[in-house]
N, C-alpha and C. Protein backbone atom coordinates (compact mmCIF):
# COMPACT_ATOMS: atom_id res chain seq x y z
N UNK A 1 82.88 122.55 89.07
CA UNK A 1 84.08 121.80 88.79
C UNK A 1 83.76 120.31 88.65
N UNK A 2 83.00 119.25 89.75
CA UNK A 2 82.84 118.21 89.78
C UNK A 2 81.68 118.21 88.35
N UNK A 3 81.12 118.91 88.43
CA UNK A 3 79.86 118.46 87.12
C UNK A 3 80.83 118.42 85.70
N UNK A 4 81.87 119.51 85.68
CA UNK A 4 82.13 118.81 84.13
C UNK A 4 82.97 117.59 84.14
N UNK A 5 83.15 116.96 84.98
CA UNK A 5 83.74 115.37 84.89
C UNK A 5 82.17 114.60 84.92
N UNK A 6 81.54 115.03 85.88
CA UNK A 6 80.25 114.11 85.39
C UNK A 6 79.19 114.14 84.01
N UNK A 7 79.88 115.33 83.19
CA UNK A 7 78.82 115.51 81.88
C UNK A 7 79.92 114.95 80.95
N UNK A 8 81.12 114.30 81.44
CA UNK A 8 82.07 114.10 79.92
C UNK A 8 81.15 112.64 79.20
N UNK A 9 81.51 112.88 78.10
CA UNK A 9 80.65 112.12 77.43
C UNK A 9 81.65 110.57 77.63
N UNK A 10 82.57 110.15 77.89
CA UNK A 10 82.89 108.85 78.06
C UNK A 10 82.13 108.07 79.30
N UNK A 11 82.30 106.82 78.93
CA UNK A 11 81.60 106.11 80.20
C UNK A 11 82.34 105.95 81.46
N UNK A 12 81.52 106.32 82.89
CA UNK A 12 81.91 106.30 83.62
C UNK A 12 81.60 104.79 84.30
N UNK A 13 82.56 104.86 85.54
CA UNK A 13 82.30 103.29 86.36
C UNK A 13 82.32 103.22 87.75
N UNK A 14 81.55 102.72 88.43
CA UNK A 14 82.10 102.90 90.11
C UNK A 14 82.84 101.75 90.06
N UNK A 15 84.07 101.71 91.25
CA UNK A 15 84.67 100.86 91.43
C UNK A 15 84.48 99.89 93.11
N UNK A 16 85.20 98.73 93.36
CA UNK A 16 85.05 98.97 95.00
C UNK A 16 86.60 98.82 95.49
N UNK A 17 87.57 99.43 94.34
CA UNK A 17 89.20 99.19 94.72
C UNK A 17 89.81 100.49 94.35
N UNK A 18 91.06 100.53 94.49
CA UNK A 18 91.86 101.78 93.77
C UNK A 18 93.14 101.66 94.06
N UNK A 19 94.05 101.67 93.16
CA UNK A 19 95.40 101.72 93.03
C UNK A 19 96.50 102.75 93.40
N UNK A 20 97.26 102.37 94.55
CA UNK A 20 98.06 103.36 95.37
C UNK A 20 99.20 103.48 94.79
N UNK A 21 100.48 104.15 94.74
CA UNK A 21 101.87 103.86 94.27
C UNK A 21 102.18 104.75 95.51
N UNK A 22 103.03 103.64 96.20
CA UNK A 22 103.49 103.88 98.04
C UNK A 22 105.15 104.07 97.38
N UNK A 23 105.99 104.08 98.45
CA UNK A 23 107.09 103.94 98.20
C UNK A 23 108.07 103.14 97.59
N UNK A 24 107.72 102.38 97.47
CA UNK A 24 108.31 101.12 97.21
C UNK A 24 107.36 99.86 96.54
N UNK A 25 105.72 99.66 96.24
CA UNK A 25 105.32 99.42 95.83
C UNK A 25 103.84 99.82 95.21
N UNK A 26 103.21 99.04 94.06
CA UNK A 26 101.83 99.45 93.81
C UNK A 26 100.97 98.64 94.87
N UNK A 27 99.64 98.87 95.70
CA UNK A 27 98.78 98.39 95.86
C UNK A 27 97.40 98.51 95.84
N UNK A 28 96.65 97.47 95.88
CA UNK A 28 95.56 97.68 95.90
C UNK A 28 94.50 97.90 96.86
N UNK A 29 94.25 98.85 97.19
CA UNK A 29 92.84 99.03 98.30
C UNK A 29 91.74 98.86 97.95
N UNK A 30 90.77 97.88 99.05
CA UNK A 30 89.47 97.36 98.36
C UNK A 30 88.67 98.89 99.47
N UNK A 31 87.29 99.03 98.94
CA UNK A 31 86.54 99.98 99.75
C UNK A 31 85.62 99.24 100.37
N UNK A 32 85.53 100.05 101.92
CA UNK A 32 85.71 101.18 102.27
C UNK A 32 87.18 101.60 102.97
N UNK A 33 87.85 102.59 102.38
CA UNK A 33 89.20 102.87 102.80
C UNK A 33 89.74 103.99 103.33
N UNK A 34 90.41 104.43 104.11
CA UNK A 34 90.48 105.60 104.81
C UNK A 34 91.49 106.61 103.95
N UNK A 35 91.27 108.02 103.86
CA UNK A 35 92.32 108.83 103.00
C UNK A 35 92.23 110.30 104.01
N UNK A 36 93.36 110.70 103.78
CA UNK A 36 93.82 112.10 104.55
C UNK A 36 93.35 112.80 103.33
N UNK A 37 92.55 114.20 103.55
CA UNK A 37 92.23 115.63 103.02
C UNK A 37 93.73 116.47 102.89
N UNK A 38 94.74 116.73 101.89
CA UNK A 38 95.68 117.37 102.14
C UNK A 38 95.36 119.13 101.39
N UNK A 39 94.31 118.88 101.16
CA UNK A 39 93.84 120.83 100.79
C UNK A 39 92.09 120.67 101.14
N UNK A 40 92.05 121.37 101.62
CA UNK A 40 90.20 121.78 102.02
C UNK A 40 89.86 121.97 100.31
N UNK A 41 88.11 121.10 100.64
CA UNK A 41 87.55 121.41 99.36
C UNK A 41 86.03 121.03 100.15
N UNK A 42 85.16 122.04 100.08
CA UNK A 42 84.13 121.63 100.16
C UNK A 42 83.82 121.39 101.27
N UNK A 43 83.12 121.20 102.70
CA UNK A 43 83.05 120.87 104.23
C UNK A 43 83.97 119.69 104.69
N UNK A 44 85.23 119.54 103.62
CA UNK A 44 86.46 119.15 104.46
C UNK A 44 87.73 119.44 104.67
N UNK A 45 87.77 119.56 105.78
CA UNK A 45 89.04 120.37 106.33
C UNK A 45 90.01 119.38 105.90
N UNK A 46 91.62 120.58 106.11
CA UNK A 46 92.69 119.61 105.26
C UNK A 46 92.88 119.24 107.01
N UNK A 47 93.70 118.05 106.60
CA UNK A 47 94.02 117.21 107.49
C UNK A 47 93.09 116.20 108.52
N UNK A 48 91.47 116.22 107.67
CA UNK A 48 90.71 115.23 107.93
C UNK A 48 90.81 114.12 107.40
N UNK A 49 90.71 112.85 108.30
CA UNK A 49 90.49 111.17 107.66
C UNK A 49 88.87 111.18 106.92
N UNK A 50 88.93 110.61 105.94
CA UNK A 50 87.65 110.35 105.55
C UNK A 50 87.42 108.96 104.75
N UNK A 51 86.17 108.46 104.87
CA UNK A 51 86.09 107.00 104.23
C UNK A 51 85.74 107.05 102.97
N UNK A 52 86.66 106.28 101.98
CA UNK A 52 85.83 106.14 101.13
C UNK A 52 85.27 105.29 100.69
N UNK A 53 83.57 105.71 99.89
CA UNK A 53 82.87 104.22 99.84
C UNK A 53 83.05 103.70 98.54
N UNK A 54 83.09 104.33 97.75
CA UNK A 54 83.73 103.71 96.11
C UNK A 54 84.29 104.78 95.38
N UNK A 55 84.90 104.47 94.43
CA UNK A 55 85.77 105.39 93.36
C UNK A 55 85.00 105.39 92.03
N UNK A 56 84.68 106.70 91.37
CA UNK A 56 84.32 106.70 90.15
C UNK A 56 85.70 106.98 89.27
N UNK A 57 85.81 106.17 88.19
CA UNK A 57 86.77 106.45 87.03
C UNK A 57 86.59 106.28 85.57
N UNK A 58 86.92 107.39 84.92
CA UNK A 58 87.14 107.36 83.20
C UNK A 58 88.21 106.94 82.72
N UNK A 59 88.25 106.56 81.60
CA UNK A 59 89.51 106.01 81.13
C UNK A 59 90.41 107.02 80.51
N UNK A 60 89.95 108.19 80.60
CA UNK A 60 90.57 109.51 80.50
C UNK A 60 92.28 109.76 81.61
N UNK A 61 91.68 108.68 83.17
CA UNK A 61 92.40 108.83 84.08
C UNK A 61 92.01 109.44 85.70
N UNK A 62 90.98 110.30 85.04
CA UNK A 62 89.83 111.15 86.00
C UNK A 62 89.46 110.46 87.51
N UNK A 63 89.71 110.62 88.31
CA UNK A 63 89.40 109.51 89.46
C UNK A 63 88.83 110.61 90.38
N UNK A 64 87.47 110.39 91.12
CA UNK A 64 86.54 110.71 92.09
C UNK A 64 86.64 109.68 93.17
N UNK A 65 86.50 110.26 94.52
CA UNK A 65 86.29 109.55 95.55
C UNK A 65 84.39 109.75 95.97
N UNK A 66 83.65 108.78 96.09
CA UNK A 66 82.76 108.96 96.80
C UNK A 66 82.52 109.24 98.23
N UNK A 67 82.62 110.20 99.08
CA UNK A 67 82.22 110.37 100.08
C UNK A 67 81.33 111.08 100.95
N UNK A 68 80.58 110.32 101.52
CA UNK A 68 79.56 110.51 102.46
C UNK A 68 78.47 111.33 101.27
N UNK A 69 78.38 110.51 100.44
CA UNK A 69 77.55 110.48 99.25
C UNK A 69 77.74 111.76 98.38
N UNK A 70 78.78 112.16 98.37
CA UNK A 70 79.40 113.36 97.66
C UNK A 70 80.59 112.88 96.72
N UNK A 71 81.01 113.32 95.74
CA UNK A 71 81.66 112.80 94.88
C UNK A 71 83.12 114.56 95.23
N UNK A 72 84.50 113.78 94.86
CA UNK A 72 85.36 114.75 95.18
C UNK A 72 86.92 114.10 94.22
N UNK A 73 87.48 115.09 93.92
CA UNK A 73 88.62 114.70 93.28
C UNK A 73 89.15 114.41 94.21
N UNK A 74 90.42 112.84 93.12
CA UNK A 74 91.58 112.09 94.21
C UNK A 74 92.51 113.14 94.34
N UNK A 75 92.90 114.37 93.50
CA UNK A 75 93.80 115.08 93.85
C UNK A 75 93.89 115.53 95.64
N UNK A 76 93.01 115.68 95.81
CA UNK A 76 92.46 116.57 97.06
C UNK A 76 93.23 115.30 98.56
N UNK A 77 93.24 114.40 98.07
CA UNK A 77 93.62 113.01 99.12
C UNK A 77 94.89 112.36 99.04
N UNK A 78 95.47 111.93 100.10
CA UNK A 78 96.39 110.71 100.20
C UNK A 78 96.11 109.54 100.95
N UNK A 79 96.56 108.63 100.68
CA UNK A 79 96.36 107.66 100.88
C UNK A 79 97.48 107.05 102.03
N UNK A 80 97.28 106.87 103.50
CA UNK A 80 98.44 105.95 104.00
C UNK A 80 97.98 104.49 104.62
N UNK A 81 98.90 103.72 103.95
CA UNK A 81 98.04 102.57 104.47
C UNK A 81 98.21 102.10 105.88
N UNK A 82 97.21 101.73 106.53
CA UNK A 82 97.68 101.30 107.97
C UNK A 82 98.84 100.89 108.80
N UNK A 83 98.66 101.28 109.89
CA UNK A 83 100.61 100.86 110.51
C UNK A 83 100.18 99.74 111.46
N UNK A 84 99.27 100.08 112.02
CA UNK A 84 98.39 98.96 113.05
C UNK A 84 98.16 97.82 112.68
N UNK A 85 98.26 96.24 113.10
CA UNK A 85 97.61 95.39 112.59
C UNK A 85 96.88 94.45 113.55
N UNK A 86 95.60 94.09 113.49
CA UNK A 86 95.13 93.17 114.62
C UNK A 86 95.34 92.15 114.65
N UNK A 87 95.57 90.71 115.09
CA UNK A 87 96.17 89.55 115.27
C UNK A 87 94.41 89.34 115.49
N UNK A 88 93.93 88.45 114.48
CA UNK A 88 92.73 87.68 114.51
C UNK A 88 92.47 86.35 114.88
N UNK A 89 94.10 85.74 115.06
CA UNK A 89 94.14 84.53 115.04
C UNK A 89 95.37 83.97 115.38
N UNK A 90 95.87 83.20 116.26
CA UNK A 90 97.43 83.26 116.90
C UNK A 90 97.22 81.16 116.40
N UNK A 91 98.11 80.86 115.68
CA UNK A 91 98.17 79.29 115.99
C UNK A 91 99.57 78.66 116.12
């Protein structure tokens, strides 16, 4: 499955960002970024966090997550962005 996105003949690109559409707005996540598994594919269980270290994309639309040096469709992931925030600096 992953090899015929890697033999399409358009050029591919790694990225170090990727574009979310949340509820209410678009944003941008720089990598490395955390994503929920919402269907098992491959030695990850659904409902695992996993990092990702960059995104491959065609201009086809095609989007791969790199992880833990394995390449995997974005279908397979969601994205929530953090609820937590650390205070680095109080003035």
């Amino acid at each position: 499955m992953i090899t015929k996105y890697l033999l399409h003949p358009e050029p591919n690109e790694f990225s170090d960002s990727c574009l979310f559409l949340s509820k209410f707005k678009l944003q941008r996540v720089y990598c490395p970024f955390y994503v929920i598994c919402t269907r098992a594919v491959r030695s990850i269980c659904e409902g695992e966090k996993k990092r990702v270290d960059k995104v491959l994309s065609w201009d086809t639309g095609t989007i791969l997550f790199f992880i833990q040096g394995k390449l995997y469709p974005h279908h397979n992931f969601i994205f929530r962005p953090p609820t937590r925030f650390v205070v680095t600096a109080y003035s």
